[in-house]
Protein backbone atom coordinates (compact mmCIF):
# COMPACT_ATOMS: atom_id res chain seq x y z
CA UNK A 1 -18.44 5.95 3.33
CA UNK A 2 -15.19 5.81 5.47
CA UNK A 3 -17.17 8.11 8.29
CA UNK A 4 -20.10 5.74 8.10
CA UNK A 5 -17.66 2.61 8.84
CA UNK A 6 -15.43 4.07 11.47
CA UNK A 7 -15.58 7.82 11.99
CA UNK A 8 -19.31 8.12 13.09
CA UNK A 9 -18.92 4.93 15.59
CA UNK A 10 -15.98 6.43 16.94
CA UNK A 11 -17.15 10.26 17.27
CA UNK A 12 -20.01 8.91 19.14
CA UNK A 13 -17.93 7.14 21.52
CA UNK A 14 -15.36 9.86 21.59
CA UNK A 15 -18.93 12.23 22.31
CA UNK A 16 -20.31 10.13 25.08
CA UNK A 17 -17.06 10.73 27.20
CA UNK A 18 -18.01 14.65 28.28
CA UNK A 19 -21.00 13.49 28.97
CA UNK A 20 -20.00 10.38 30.88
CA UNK A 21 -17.21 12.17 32.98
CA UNK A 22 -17.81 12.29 36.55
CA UNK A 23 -21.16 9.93 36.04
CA UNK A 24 -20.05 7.31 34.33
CA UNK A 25 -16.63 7.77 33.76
CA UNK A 26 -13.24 8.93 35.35
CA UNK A 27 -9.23 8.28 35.30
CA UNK A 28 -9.71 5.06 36.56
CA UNK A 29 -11.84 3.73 33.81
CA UNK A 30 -9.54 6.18 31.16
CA UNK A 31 -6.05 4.00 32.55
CA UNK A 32 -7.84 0.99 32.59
CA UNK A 33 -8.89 1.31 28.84
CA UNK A 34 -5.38 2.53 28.13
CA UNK A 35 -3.83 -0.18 29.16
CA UNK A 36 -5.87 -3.17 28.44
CA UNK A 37 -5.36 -1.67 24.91
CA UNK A 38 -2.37 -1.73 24.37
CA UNK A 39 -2.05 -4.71 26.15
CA UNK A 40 -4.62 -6.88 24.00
CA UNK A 41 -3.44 -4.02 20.93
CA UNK A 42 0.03 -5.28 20.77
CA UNK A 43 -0.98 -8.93 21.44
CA UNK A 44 -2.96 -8.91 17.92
CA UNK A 45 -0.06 -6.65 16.17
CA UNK A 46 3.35 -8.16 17.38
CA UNK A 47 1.92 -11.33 18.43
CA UNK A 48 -1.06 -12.49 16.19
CA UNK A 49 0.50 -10.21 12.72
CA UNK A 50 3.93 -10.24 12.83
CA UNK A 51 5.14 -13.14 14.73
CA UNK A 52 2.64 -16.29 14.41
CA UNK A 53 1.76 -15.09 10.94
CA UNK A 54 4.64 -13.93 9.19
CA UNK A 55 7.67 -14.78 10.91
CA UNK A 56 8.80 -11.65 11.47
CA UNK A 57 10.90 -12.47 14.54
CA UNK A 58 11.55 -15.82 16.50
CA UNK A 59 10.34 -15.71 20.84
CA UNK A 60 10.98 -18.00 23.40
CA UNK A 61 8.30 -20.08 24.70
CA UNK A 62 7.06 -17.98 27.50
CA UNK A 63 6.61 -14.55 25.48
CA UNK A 64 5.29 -16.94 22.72
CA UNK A 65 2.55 -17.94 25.29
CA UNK A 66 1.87 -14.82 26.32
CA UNK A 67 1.26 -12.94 23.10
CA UNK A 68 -1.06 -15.71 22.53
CA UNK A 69 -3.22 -14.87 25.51
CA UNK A 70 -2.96 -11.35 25.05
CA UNK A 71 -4.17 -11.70 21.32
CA UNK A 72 -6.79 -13.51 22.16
CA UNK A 73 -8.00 -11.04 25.19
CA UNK A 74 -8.87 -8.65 22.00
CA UNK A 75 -12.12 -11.03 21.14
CA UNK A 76 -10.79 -11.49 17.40
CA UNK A 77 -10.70 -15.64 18.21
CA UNK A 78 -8.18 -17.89 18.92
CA UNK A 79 -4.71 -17.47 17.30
CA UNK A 80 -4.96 -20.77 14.44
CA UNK A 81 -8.03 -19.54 13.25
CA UNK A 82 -6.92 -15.60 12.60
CA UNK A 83 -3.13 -16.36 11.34
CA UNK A 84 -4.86 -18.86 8.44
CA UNK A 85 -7.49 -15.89 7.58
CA UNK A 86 -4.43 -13.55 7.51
CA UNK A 87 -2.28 -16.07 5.38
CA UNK A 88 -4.87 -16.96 3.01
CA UNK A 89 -5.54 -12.83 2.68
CA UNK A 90 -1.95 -12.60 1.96
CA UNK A 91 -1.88 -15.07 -0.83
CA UNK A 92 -5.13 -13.96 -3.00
CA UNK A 93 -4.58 -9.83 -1.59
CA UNK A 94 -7.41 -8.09 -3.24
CA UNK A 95 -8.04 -11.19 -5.70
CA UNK A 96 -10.36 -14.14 -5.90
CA UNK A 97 -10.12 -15.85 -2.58
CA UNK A 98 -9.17 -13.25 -0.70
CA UNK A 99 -11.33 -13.33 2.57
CA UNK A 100 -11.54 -9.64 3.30
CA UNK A 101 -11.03 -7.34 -0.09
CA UNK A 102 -12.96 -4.81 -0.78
CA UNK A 103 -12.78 -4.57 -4.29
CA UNK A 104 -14.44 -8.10 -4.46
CA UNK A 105 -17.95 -6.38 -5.97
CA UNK A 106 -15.85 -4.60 -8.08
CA UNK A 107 -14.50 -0.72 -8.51
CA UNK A 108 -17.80 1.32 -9.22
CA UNK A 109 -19.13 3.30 -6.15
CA UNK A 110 -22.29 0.64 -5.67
CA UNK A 111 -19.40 -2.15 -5.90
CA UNK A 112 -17.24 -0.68 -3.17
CA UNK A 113 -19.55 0.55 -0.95
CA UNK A 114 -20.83 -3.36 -0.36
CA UNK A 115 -17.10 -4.23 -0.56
CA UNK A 116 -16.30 -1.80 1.85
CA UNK A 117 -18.79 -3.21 4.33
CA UNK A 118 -17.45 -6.75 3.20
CA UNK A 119 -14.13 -5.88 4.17
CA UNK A 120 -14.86 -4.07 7.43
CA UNK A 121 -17.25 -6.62 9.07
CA UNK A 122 -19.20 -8.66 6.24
CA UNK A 123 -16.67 -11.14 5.55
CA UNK A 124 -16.93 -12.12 9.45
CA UNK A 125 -20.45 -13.69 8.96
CA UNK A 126 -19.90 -15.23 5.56
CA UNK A 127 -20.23 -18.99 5.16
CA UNK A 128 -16.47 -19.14 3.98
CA UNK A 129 -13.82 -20.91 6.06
CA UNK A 130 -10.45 -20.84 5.67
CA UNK A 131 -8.85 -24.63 5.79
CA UNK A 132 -6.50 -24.13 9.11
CA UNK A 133 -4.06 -27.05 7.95
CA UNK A 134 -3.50 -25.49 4.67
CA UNK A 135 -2.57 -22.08 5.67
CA UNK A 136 -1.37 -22.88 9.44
CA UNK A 137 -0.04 -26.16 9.36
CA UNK A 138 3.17 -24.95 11.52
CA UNK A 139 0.76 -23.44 14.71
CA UNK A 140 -0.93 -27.02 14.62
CA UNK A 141 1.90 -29.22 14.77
CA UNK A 142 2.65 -26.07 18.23
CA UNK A 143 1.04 -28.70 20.88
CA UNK A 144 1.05 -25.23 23.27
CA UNK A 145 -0.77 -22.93 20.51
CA UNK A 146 -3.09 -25.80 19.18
CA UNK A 147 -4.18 -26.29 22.82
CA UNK A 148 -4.78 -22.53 23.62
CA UNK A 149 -6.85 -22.16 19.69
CA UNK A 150 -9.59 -24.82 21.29
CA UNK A 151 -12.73 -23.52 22.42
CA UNK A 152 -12.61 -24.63 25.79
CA UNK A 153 -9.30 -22.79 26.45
CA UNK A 154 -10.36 -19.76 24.25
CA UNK A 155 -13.25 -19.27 26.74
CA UNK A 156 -11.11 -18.40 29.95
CA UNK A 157 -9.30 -16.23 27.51
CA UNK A 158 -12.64 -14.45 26.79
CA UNK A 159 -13.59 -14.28 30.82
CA UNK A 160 -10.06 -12.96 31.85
CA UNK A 161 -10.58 -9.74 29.16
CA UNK A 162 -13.82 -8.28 30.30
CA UNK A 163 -13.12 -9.76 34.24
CA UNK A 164 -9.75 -8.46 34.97
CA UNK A 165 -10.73 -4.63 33.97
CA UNK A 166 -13.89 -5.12 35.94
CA UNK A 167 -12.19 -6.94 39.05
CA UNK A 168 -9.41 -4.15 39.03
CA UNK A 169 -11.73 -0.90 38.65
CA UNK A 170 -13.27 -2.55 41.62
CA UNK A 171 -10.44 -2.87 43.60
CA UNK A 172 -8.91 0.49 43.03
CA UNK A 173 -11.63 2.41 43.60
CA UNK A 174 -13.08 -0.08 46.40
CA UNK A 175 -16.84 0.54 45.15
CA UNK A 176 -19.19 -1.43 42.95
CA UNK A 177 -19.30 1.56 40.49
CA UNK A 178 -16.02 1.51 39.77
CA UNK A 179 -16.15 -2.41 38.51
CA UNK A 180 -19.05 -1.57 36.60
CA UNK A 181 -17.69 1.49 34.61
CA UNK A 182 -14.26 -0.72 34.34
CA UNK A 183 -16.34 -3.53 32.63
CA UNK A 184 -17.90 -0.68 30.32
CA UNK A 185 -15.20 1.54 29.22
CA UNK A 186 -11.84 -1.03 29.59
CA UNK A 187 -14.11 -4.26 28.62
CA UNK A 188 -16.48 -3.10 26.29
CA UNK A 189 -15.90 0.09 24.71
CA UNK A 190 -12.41 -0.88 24.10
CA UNK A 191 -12.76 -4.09 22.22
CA UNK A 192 -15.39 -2.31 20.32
CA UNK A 193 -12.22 -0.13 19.57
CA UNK A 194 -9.76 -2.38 19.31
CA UNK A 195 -12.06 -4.90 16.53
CA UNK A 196 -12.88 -1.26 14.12
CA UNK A 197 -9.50 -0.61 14.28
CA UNK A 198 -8.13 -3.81 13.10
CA UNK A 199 -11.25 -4.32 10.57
CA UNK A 200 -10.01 -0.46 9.13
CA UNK A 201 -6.81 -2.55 8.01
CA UNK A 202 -8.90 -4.78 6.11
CA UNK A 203 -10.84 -1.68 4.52
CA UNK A 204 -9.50 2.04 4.58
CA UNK A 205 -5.88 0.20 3.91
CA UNK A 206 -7.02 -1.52 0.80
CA UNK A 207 -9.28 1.50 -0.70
CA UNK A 208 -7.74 5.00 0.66
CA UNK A 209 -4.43 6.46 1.38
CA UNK A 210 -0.83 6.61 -0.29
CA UNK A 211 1.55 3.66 -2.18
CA UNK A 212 4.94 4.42 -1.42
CA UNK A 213 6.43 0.86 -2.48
CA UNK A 214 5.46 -1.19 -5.29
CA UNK A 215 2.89 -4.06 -4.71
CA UNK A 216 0.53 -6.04 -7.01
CA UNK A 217 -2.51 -5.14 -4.75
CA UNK A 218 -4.28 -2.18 -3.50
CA UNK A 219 -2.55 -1.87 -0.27
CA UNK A 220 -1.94 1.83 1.20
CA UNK A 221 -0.51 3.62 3.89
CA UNK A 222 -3.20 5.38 6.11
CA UNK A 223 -1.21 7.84 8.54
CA UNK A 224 -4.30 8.88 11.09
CA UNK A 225 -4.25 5.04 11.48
CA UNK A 226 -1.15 4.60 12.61
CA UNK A 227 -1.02 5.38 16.42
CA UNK A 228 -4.28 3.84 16.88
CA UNK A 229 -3.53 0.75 14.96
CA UNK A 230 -0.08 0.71 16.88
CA UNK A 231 1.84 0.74 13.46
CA UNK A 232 -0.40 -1.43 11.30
CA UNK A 233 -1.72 1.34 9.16
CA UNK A 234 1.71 1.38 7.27
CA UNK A 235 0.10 -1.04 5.17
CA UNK A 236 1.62 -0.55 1.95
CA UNK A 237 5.21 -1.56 2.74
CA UNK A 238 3.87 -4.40 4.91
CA UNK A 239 2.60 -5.98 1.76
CA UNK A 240 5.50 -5.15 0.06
CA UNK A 241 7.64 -7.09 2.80
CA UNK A 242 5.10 -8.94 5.02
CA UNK A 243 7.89 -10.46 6.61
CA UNK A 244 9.11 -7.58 7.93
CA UNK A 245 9.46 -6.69 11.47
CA UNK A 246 8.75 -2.95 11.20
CA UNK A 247 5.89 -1.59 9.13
CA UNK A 248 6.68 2.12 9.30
CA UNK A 249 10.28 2.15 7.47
CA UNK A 250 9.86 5.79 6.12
CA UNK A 251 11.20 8.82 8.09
CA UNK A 252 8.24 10.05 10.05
CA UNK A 253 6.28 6.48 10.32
CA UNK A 254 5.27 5.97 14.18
CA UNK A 255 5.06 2.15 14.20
CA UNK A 256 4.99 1.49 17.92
CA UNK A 257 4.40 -2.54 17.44
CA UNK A 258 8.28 -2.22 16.42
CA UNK A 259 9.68 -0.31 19.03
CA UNK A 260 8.19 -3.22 21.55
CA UNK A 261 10.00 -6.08 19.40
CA UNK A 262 12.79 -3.56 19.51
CA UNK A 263 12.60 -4.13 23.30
CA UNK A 264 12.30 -8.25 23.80
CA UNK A 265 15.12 -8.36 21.40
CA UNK A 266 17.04 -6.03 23.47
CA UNK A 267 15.77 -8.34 26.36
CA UNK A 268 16.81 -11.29 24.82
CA UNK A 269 13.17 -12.58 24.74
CA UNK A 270 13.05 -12.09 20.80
CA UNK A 271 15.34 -13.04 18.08
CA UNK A 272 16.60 -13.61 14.55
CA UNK A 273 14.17 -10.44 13.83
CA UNK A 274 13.33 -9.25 10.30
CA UNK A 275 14.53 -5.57 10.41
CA UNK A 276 13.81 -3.87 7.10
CA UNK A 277 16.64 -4.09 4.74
CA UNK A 278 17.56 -1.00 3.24
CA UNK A 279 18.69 -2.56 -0.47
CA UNK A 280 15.17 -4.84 -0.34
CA UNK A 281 13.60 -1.29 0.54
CA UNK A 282 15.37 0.35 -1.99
CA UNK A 283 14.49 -2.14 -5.09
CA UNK A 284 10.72 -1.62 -4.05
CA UNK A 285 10.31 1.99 -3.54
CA UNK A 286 8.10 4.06 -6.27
């Protein structure tokens, strides 16, 4: 069931690249895609997750701003709307109300295969809405972050991720083809990536995987995740200390959302950041 969600999209992907190279594909397109990910990646991770959700670490107004727009370059909608899903997940986790579990049809193989689906992608299409000044009443009363979570400002943000890829594979290679490949592979194929990625959180995390601290859902830790989801895959201790700057606390746990906050604190463009606390860790550990 986990191939069906995100292994099989990926492999064909992953599949269509031999094929693509030299036709319809080349460096260009593979730096492009690299960075806009990471770019958009980290907006959604350190900006969307960890600081307008949870807290996890105070920024100035510029970086603030910028996260915003970089979030929102990922096509996962404006910043209000996904930190109150996220919040309202966080209260109910893998309960009634929760927006995204997938143990909501419950635990028998029929039940978790449609709650698997629910989870990934389903719950995106339901009729349910989560109230925004219940769960982000704080973002609202942000005159700069309720501004940029309208539609009309959302749509330029939605323009500037497919164009800027397209405008700069253009540019560097000085040919037509180039944009075009640009649009395809950094546009996209990599917020096709970018949105399985973020919905395996919701899914594999929930279902699969290992519980190293003690939490009163079904959140794991999914190591193959981890580089790809730029540290969000170390889901289990996130839930045991959502406000918690770094997700991978464990020896061994790549979390490269935290080494970036590492870096605008260092910069002075981050602070009072949540750094695990090793008694908090302690009292929580299985």
């Amino acid at each position: 069931m986990v191939a069906l969600f995100v292994l099989v999209p990926f492999a064909a992907v992953l599949g269509a690249v031999p094929f693509a190279w030299g036709w319809g594909l080349g460096w260009t397109d593979v730096i492009l895609f690299a960075v806009f990910y990471l770019i958009t990646g980290f907006g959604i991770t350190v900006g969307y997750h960890r600081h307008f959700t949870h807290g996890s670490f105070k920024a100035k107004r510029p970086l603030r701003i910028a996260l915003a727009i970089a979030g929102g370059m990922s096509l996962q909608g404006p910043v209000v709307r996904w930190v109150a899903d996220h919040r309202r997940h966080h209260m109910y986790s893998d309960r009634e109300g929760d927006p995204h579990s997938p143990w909501r049809f419950g635990p028998g193989w029929k039940g978790l295969t449609k709650g698997l689906i629910h989870a990934h992608v389903g719950w995106l299409f339901s009729g349910e809405r989560t109230s925004r000044r219940r769960f982000a009443p704080d973002l609202l009363a942000d005159r700069d972050i309720r501004r940029m979570s309208l539609d009309l400002a959302y749509a330029p943000v939605i323009l500037a991720s497919l164009a800027l890829p397209t405008l700069l594979g253009g540019l560097i290679t000085m040919s037509w083809k180039g944009a075009l490949t640009a649009y395809f592979w950094a546009g996209l194929v990599r917020i096709f990536a970018q949105h399985h990625v973020t919905w395996s959180i919701n899914s594999i995390c929930h279902t699969f995987g290992e519980k190293h601290f003690e939490v009163r859902d079904r959140s794991r830790n999914v190591w193959w995740l981890a580089v790809v989801s730029l540290g969000e895959s170390w889901h289990n201790l996130h839930h045991a200390d959502p406000t918690s700057a770094r997700h991978g606390a464990l020896k061994g746990q790549v979390d490269p959302s935290a080494w970036l906050i590492k870096v605008f604190e260092r910069l002075g463009w981050a602070h009072d950041v949540r750094w695990p606390n090793p008694d908090r860790l302690a009292a929580k550990r299985l």
